[in-house]
C-alpha atoms as a PDB file:
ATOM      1  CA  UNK A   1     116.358 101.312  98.084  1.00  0.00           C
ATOM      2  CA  UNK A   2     119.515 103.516  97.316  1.00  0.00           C
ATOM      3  CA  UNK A   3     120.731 103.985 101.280  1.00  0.00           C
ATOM      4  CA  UNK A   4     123.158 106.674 100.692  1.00  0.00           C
ATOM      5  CA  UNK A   5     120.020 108.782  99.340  1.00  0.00           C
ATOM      6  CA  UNK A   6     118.164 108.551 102.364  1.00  0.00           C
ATOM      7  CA  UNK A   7     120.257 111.956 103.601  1.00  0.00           C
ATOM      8  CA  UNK A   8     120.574 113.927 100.196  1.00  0.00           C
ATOM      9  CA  UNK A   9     123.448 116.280 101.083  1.00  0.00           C
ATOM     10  CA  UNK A  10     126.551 115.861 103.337  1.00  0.00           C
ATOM     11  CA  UNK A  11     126.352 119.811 103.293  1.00  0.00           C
ATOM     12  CA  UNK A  12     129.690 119.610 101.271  1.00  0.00           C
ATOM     13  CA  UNK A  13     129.308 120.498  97.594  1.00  0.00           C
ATOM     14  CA  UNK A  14     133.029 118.946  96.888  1.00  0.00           C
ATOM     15  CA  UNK A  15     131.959 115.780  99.013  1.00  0.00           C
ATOM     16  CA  UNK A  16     128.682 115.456  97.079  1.00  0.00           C
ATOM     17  CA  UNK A  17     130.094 115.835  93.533  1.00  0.00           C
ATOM     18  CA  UNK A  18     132.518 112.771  94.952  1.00  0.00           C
ATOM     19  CA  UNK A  19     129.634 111.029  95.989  1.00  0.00           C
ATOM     20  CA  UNK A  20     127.381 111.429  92.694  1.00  0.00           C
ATOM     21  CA  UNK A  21     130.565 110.326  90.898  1.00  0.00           C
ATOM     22  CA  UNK A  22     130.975 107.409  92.731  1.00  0.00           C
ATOM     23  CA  UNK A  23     127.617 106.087  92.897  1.00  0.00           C
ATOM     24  CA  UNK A  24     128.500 106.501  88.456  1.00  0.00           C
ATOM     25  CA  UNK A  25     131.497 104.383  88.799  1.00  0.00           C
ATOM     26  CA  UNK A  26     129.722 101.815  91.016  1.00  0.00           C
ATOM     27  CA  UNK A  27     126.995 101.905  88.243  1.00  0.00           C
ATOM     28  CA  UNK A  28     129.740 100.922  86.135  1.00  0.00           C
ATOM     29  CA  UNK A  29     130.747  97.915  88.100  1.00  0.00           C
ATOM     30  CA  UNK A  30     134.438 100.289  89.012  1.00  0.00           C
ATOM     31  CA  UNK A  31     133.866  99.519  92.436  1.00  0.00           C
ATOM     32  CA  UNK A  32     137.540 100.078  93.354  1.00  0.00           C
ATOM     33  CA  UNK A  33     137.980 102.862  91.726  1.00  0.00           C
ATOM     34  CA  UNK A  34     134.550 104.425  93.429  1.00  0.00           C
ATOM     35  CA  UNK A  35     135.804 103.006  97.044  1.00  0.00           C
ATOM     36  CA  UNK A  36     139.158 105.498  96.407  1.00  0.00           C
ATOM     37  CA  UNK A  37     137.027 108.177  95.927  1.00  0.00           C
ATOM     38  CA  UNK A  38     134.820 107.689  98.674  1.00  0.00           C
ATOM     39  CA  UNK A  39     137.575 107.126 100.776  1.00  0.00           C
ATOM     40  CA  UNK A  40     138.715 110.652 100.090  1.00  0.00           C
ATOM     41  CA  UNK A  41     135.007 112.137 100.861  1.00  0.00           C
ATOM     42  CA  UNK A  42     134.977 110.501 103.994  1.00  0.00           C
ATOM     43  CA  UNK A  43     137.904 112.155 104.938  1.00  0.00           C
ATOM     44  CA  UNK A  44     136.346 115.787 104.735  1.00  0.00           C
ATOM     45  CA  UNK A  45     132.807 114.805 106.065  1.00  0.00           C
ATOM     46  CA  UNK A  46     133.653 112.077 108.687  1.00  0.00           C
ATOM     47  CA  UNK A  47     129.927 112.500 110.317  1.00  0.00           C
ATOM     48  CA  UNK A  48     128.343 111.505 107.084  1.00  0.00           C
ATOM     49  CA  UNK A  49     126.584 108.208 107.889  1.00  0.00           C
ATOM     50  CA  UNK A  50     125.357 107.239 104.207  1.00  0.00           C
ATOM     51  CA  UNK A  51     128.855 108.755 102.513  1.00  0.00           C
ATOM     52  CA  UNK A  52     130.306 105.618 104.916  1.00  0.00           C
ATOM     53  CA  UNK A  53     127.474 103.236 103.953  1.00  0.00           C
ATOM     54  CA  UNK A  54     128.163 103.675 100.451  1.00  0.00           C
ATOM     55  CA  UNK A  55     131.749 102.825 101.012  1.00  0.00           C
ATOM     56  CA  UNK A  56     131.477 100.196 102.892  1.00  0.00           C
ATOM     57  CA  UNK A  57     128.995  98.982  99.767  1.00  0.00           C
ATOM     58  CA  UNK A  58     131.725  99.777  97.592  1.00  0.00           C
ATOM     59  CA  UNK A  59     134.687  98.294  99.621  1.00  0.00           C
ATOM     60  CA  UNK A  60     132.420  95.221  99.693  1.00  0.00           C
ATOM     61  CA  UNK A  61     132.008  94.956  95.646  1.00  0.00           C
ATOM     62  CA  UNK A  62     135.714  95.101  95.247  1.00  0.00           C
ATOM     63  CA  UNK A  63     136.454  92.207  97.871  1.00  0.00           C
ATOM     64  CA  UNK A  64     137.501  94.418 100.438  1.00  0.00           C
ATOM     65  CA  UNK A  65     135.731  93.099 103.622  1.00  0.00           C
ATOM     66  CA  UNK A  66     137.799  94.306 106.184  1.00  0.00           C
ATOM     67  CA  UNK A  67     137.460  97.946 104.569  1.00  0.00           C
ATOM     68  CA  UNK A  68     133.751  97.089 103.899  1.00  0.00           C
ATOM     69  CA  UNK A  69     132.948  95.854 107.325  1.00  0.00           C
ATOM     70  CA  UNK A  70     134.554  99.131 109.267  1.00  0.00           C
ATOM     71  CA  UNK A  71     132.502 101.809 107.004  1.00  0.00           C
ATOM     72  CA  UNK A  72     129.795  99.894 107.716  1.00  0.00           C
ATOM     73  CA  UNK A  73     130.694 100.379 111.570  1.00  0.00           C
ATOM     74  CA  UNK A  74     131.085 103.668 111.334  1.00  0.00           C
ATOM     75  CA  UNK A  75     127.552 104.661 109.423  1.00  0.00           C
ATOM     76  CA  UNK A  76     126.154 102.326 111.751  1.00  0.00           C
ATOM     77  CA  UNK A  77     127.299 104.712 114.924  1.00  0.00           C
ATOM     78  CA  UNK A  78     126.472 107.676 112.865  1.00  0.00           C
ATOM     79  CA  UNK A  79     123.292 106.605 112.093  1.00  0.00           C
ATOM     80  CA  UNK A  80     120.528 106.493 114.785  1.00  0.00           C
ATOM     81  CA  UNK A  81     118.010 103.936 114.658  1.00  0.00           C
ATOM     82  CA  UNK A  82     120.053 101.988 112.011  1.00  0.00           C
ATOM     83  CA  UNK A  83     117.708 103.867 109.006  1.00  0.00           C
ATOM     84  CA  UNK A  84     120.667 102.633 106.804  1.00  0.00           C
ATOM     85  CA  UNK A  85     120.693  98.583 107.596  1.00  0.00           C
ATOM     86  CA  UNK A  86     124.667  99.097 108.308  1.00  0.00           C
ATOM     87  CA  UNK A  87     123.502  96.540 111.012  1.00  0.00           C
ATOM     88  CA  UNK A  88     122.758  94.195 108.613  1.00  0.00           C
ATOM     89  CA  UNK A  89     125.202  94.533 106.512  1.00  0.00           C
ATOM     90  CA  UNK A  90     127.947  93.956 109.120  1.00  0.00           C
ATOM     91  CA  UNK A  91     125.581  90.705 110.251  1.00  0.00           C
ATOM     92  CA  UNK A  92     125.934  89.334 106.924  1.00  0.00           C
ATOM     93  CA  UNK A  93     129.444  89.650 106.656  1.00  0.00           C
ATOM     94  CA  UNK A  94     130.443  88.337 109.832  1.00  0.00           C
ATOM     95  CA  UNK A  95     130.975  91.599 111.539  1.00  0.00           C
ATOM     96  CA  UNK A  96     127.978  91.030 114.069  1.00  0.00           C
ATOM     97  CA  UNK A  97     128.210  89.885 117.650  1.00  0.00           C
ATOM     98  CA  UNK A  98     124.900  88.888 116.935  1.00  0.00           C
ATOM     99  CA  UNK A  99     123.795  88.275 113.327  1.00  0.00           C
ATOM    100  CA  UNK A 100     120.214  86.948 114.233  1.00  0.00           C
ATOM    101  CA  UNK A 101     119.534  90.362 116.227  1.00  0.00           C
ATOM    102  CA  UNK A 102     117.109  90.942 113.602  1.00  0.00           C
ATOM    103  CA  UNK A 103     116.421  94.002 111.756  1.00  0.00           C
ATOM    104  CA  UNK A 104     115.232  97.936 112.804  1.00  0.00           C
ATOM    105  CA  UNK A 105     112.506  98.866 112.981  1.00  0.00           C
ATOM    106  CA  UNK A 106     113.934 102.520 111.781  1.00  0.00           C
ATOM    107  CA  UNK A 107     115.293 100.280 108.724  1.00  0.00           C
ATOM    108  CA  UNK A 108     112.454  98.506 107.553  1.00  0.00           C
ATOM    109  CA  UNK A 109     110.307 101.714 107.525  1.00  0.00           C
ATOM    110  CA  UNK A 110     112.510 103.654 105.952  1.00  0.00           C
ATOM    111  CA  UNK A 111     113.052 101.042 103.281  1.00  0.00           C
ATOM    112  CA  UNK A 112     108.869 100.747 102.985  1.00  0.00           C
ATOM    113  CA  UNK A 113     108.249 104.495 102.941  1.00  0.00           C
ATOM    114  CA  UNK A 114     110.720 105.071 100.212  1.00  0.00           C
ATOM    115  CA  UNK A 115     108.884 102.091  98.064  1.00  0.00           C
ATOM    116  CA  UNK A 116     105.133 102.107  98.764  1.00  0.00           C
ATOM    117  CA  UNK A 117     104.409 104.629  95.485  1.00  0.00           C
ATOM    118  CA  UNK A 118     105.490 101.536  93.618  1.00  0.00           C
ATOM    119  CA  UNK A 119     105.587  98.601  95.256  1.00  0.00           C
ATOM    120  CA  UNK A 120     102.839  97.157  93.176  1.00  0.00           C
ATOM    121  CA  UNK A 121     104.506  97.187  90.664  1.00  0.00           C
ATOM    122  CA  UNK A 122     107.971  96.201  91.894  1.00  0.00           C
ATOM    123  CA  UNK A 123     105.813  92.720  92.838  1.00  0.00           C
ATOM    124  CA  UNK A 124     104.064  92.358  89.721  1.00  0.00           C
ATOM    125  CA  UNK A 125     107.626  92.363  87.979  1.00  0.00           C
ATOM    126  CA  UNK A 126     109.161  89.542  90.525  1.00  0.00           C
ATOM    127  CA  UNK A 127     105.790  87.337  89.627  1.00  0.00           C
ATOM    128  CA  UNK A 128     104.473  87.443  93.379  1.00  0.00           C
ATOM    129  CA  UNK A 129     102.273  84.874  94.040  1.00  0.00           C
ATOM    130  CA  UNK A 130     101.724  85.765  97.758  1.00  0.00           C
ATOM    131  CA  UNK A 131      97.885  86.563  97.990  1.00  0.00           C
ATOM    132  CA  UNK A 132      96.754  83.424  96.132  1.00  0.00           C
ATOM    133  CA  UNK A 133      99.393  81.033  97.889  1.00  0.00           C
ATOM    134  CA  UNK A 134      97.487  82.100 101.093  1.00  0.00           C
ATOM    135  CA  UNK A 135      93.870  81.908  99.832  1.00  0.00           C
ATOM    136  CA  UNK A 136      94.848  78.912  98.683  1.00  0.00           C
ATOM    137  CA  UNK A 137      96.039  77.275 101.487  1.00  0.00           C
ATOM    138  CA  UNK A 138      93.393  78.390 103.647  1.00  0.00           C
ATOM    139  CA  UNK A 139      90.629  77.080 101.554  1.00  0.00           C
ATOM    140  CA  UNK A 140      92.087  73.651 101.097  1.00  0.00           C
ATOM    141  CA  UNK A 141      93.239  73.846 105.325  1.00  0.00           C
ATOM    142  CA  UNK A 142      89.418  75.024 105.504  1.00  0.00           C
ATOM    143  CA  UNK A 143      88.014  71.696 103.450  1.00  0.00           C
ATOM    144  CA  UNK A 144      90.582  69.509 105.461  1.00  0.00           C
ATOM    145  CA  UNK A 145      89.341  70.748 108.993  1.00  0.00           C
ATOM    146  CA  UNK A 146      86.243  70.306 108.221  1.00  0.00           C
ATOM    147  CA  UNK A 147      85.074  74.260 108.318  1.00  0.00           C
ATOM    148  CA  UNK A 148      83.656  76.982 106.599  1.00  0.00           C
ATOM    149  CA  UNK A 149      85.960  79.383 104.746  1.00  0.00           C
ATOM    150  CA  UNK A 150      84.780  82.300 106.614  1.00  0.00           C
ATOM    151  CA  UNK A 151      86.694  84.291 109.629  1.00  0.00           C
ATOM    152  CA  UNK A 152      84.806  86.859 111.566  1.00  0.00           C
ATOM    153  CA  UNK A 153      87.409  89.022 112.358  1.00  0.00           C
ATOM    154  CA  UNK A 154      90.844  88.980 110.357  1.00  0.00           C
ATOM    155  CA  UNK A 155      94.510  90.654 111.702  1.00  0.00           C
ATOM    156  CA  UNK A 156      96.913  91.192 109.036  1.00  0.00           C
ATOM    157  CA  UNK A 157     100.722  91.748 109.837  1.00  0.00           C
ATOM    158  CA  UNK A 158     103.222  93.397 107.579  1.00  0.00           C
ATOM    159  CA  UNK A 159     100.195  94.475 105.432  1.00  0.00           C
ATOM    160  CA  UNK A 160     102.190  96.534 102.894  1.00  0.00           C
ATOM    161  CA  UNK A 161      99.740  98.201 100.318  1.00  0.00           C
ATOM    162  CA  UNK A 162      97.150  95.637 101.279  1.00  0.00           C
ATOM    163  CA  UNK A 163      97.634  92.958  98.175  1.00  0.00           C
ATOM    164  CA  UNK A 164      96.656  89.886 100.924  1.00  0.00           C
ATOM    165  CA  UNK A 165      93.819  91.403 102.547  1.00  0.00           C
ATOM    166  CA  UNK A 166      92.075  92.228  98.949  1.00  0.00           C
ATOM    167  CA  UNK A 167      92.692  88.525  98.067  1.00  0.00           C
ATOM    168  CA  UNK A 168      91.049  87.526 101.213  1.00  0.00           C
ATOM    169  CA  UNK A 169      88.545  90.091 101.824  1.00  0.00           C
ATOM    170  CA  UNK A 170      85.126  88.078 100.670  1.00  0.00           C
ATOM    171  CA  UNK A 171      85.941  85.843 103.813  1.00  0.00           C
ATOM    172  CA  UNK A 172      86.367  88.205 106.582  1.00  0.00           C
ATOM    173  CA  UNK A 173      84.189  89.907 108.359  1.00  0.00           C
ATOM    174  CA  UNK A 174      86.329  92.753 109.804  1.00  0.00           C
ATOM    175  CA  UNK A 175      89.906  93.358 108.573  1.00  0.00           C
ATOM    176  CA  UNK A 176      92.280  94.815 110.759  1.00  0.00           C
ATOM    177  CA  UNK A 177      96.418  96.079 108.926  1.00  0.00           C
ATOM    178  CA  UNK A 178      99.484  97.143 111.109  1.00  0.00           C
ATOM    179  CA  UNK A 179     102.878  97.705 109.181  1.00  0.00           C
ATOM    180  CA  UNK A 180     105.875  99.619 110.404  1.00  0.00           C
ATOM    181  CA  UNK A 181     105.704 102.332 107.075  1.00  0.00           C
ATOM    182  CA  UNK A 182     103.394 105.093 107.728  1.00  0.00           C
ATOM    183  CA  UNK A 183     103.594 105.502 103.376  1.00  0.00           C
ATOM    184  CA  UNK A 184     102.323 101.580 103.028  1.00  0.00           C
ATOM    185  CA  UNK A 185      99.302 102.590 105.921  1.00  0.00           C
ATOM    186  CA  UNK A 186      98.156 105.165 103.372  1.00  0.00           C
ATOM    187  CA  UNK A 187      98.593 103.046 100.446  1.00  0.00           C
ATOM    188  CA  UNK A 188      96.539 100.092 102.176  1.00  0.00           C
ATOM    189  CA  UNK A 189      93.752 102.708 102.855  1.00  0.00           C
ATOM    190  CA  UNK A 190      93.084 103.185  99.162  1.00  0.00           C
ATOM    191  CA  UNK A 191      92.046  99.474  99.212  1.00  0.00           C
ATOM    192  CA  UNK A 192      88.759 100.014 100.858  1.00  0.00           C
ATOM    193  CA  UNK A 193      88.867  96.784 103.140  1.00  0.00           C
ATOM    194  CA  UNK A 194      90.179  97.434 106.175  1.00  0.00           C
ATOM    195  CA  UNK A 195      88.132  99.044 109.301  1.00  0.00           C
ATOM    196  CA  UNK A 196      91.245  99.313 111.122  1.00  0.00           C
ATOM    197  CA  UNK A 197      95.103  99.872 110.027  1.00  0.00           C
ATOM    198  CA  UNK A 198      98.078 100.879 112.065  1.00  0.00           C
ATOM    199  CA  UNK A 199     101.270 102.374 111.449  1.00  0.00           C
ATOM    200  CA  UNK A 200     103.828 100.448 114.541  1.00  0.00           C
ATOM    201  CA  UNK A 201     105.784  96.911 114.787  1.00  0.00           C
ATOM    202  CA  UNK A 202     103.431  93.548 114.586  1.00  0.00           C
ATOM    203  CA  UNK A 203     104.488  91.942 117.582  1.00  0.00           C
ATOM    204  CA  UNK A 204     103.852  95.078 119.983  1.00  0.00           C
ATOM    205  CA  UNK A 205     100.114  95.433 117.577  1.00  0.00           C
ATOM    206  CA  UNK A 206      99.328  91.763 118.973  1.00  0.00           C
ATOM    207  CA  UNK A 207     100.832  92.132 122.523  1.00  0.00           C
ATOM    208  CA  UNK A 208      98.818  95.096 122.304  1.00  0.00           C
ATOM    209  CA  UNK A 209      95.209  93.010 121.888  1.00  0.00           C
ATOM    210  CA  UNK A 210      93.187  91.305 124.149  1.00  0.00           C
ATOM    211  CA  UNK A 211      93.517  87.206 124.208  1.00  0.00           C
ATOM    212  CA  UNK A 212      91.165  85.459 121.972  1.00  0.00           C
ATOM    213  CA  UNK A 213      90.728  88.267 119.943  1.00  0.00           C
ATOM    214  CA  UNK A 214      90.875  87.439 116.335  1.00  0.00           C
ATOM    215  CA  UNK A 215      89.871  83.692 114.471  1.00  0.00           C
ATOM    216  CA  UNK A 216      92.416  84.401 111.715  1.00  0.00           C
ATOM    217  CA  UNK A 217      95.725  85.982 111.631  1.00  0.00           C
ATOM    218  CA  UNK A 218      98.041  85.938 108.320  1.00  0.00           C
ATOM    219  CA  UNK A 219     101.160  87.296 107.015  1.00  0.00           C
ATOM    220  CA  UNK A 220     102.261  87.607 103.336  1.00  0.00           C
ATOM    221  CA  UNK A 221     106.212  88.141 102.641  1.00  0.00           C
ATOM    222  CA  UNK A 222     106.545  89.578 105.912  1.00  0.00           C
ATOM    223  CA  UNK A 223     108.242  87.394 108.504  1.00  0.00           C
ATOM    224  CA  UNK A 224     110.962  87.391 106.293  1.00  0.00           C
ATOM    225  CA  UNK A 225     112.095  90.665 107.759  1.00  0.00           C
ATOM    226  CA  UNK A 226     112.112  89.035 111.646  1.00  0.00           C
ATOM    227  CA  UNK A 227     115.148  86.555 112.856  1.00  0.00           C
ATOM    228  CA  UNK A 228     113.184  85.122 115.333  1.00  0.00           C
ATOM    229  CA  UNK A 229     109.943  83.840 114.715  1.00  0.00           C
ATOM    230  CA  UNK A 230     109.009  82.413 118.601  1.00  0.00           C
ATOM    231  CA  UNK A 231     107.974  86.140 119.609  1.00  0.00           C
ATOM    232  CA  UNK A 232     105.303  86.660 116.524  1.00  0.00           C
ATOM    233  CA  UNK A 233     103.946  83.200 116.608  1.00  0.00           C
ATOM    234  CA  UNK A 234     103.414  83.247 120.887  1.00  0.00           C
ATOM    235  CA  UNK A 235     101.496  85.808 120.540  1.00  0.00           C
ATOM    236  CA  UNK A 236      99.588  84.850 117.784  1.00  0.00           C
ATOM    237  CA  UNK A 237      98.618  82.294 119.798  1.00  0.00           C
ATOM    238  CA  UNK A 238      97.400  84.371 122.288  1.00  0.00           C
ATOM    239  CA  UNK A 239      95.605  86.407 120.435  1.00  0.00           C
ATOM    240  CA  UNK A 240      93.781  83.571 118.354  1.00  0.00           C
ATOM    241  CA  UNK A 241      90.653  82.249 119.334  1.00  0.00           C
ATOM    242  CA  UNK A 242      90.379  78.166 120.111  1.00  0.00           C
ATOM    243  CA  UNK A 243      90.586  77.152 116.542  1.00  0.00           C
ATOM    244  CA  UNK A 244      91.896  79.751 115.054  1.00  0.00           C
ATOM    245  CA  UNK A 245      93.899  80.021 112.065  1.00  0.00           C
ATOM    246  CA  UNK A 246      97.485  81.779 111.288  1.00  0.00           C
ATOM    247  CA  UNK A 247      98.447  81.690 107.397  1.00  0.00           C
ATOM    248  CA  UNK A 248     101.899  83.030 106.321  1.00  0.00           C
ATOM    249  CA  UNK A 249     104.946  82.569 103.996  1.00  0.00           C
ATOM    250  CA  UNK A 250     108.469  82.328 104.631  1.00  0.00           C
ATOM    251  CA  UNK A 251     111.662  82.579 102.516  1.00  0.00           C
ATOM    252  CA  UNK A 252     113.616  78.902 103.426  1.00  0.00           C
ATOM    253  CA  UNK A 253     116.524  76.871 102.791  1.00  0.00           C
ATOM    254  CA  UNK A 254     117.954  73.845 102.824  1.00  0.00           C
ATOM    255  CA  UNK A 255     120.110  74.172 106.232  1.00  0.00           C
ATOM    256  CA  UNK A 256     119.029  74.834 109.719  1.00  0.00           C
ATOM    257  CA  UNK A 257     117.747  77.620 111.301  1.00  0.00           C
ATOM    258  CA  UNK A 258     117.812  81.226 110.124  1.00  0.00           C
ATOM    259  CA  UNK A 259     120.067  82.755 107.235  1.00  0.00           C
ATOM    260  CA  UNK A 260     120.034  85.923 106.484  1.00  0.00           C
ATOM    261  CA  UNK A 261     120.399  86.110 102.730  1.00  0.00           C
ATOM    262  CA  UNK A 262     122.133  88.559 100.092  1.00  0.00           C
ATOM    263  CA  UNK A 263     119.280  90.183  99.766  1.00  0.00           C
ATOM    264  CA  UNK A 264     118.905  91.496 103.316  1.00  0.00           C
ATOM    265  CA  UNK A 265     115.742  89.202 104.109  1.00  0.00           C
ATOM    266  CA  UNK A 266     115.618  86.097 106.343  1.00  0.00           C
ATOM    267  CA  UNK A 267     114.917  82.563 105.321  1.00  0.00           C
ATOM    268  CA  UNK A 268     113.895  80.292 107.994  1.00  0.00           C
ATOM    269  CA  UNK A 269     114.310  76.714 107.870  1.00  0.00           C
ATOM    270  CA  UNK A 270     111.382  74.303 107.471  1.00  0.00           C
ATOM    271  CA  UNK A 271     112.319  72.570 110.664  1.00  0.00           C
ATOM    272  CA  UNK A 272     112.855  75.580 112.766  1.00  0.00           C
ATOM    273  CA  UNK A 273     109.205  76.487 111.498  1.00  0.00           C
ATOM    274  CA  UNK A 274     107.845  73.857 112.557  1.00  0.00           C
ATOM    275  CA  UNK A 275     109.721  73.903 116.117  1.00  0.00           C
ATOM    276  CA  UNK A 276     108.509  77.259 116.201  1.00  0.00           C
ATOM    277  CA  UNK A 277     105.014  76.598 115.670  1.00  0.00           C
ATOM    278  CA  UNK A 278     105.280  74.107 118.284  1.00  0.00           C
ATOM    279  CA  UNK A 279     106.996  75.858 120.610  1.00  0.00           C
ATOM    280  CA  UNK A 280     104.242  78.833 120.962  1.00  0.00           C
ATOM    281  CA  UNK A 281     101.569  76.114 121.411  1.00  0.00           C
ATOM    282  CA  UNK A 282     100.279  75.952 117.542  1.00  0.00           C
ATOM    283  CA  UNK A 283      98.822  72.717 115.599  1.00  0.00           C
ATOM    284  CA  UNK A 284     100.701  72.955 112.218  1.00  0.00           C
ATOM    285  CA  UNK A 285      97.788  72.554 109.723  1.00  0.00           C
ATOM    286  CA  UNK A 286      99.822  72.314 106.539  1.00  0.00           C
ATOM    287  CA  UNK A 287     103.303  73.232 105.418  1.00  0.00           C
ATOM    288  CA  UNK A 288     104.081  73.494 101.266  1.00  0.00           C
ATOM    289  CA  UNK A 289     107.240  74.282  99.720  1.00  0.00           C
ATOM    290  CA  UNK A 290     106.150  77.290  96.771  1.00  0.00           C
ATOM    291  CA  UNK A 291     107.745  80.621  95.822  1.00  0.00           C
ATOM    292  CA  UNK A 292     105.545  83.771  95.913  1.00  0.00           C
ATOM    293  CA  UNK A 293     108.735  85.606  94.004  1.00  0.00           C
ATOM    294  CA  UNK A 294     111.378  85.632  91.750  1.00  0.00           C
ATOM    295  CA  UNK A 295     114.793  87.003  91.931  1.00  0.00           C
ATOM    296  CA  UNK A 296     116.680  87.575  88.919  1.00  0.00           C
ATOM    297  CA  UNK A 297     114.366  85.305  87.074  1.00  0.00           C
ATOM    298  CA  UNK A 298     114.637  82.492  89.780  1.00  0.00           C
ATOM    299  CA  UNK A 299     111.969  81.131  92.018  1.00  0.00           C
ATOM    300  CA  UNK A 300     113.046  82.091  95.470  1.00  0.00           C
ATOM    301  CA  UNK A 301     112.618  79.390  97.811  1.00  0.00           C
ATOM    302  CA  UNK A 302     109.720  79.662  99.991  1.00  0.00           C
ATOM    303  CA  UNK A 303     106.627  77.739 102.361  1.00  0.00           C
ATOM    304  CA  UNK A 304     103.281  78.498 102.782  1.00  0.00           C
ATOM    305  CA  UNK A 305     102.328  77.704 105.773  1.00  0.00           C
ATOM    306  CA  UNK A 306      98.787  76.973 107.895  1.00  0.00           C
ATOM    307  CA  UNK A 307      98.797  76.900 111.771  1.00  0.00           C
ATOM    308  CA  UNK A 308      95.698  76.610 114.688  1.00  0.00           C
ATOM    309  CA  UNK A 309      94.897  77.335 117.806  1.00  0.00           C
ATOM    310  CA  UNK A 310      94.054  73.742 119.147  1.00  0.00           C
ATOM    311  CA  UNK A 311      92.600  75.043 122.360  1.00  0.00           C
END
């Protein structure tokens, strides 16, 4: 997603031209030169949140961080709701009192409606594995419990266009979607498996649900949009029947705890997984290192990972 786009005109046609021009020299890796210019746009339309986004993206290119990290500050207070990421942005460069705050929700959705039309595609070029990776480590957590692969009623969080549920449809009864883009709802639809999908935030669509409501829950390259995973996984537990599955992948690393990465997702450490899971009252099941993507041609770091309800 192009931030800066999200608000197509500063209602300045000088200050767009600059804008358009810039966005040309950042194309062109000038990122200096294009900072100059924005910084000369931003003097006649100061209320312009993505005209100071883009800045502080092109202060940032040119190894200006101090420049980088006050545009970012100032589309961040221009900008209600965040819609931008400018929150992010400053979290990853330092410029955060708290940089595992986590993301908005006003963020993430804007990001997901602007992409559903073609996120399909944007996956099938970065070689996601996702949907299988699951399957497959629910069958072979299935075989090692001792159980049937079949749920009766399945809850699936960060849903997207609906790529998991399809995988995992011929062992659910009932499928139930929530993601926080109202475009990725519709596009889910199309799939013809879900009786129920809803457009709001996962952990308020669980805390929303009665206890011991659902025998599986999963989530496919969607925690890696939270910080903090204890929230989610408590009420998973909750909401899971006594022996109960949740299946899900992370992004990971080889550190501790959470790192917010380049590319403005989360990686979680195995062992804060793990403590995690534990904490919120969940059996790990299994936990496997894979990727379900690619980056720039590289495997990105990733676990699969199986949890129960014990009791």
């Amino acid at each position: 997603m192009s931030a800066g786009r999200l608000i197509l005109s500063s209602g300045d046609p000088t200050v767009d031209r600059r804008i358009e021009w810039a966005r040309a020299l950042m194309e062109e890796g000038k990122a200096a030169d294009a900072a100059e210019l924005l910084g000369e746009a931003m003097e006649r339309a100061g209320a312009y949140a993505p005209g100071w986004f883009l800045l502080g993206e092109a202060r940032e290119a040119s190894g200006d961080i101090a420049g980088a990290l006050d545009a970012y500050r100032q589309a961040q207070a221009l900008d209600a709701g965040d819609r931008l990421g400018s929150g992010l942005r400053l979290a990853r460069l330092g410029g955060a009192s708290d940089a595992e705050a986590g993301m908005s929700e006003a963020y993430v959705r804007t990001l997901f409606d602007q992409y559903a039309g073609r996120f399909d595609a944007a996956l099938a070029r970065l070689d996601y594995r996702g949907p299988e990776l699951i399957d497959d480590a629910l069958a072979a957590a299935c075989v090692a419990l001792g159980r049937a692969y079949a749920f009766a009623r399945g809850l699936d969080l960060g849903c997207g266009t609906g790529l998991v549920a399809l995988r995992l449809a011929e062992h659910v009864g009932a499928l139930e979607g929530v993601d926080l883009s109202p475009n990725m709802i519709a596009e889910a639809k199309k799939r013809g498996v879900y009786e129920v999908l809803v457009a709001g935030e996962m952990v308020a669509f669980l805390a929303g649900r009665p206890s011991e409501d659902a025998d599986l829950i999963f989530a496919g390259d969607a925690f890696c949009y939270l910080a903090d995973l204890h929230p989610i996984l408590a009420e998973t537990r909750r909401v899971l029947e006594p022996g109960g599955l949740i299946a899900f992948t992370v992004e990971t690393h080889e550190g501790e705890g959470i790192l917010l990465r380049d590319t403005l997702r989360y990686a979680h450490a195995e062992s804060y997984v793990r403590a995690a899971l534990a904490a919120a009252g969940l059996e790990l099941v299994s936990c496997v290192a894979e990727s379900t993507r690619k980056e720039k041609e590289q495997p990105v770091p990733g676990l699969v990972v199986v949890g129960m309800r014990a009791d």
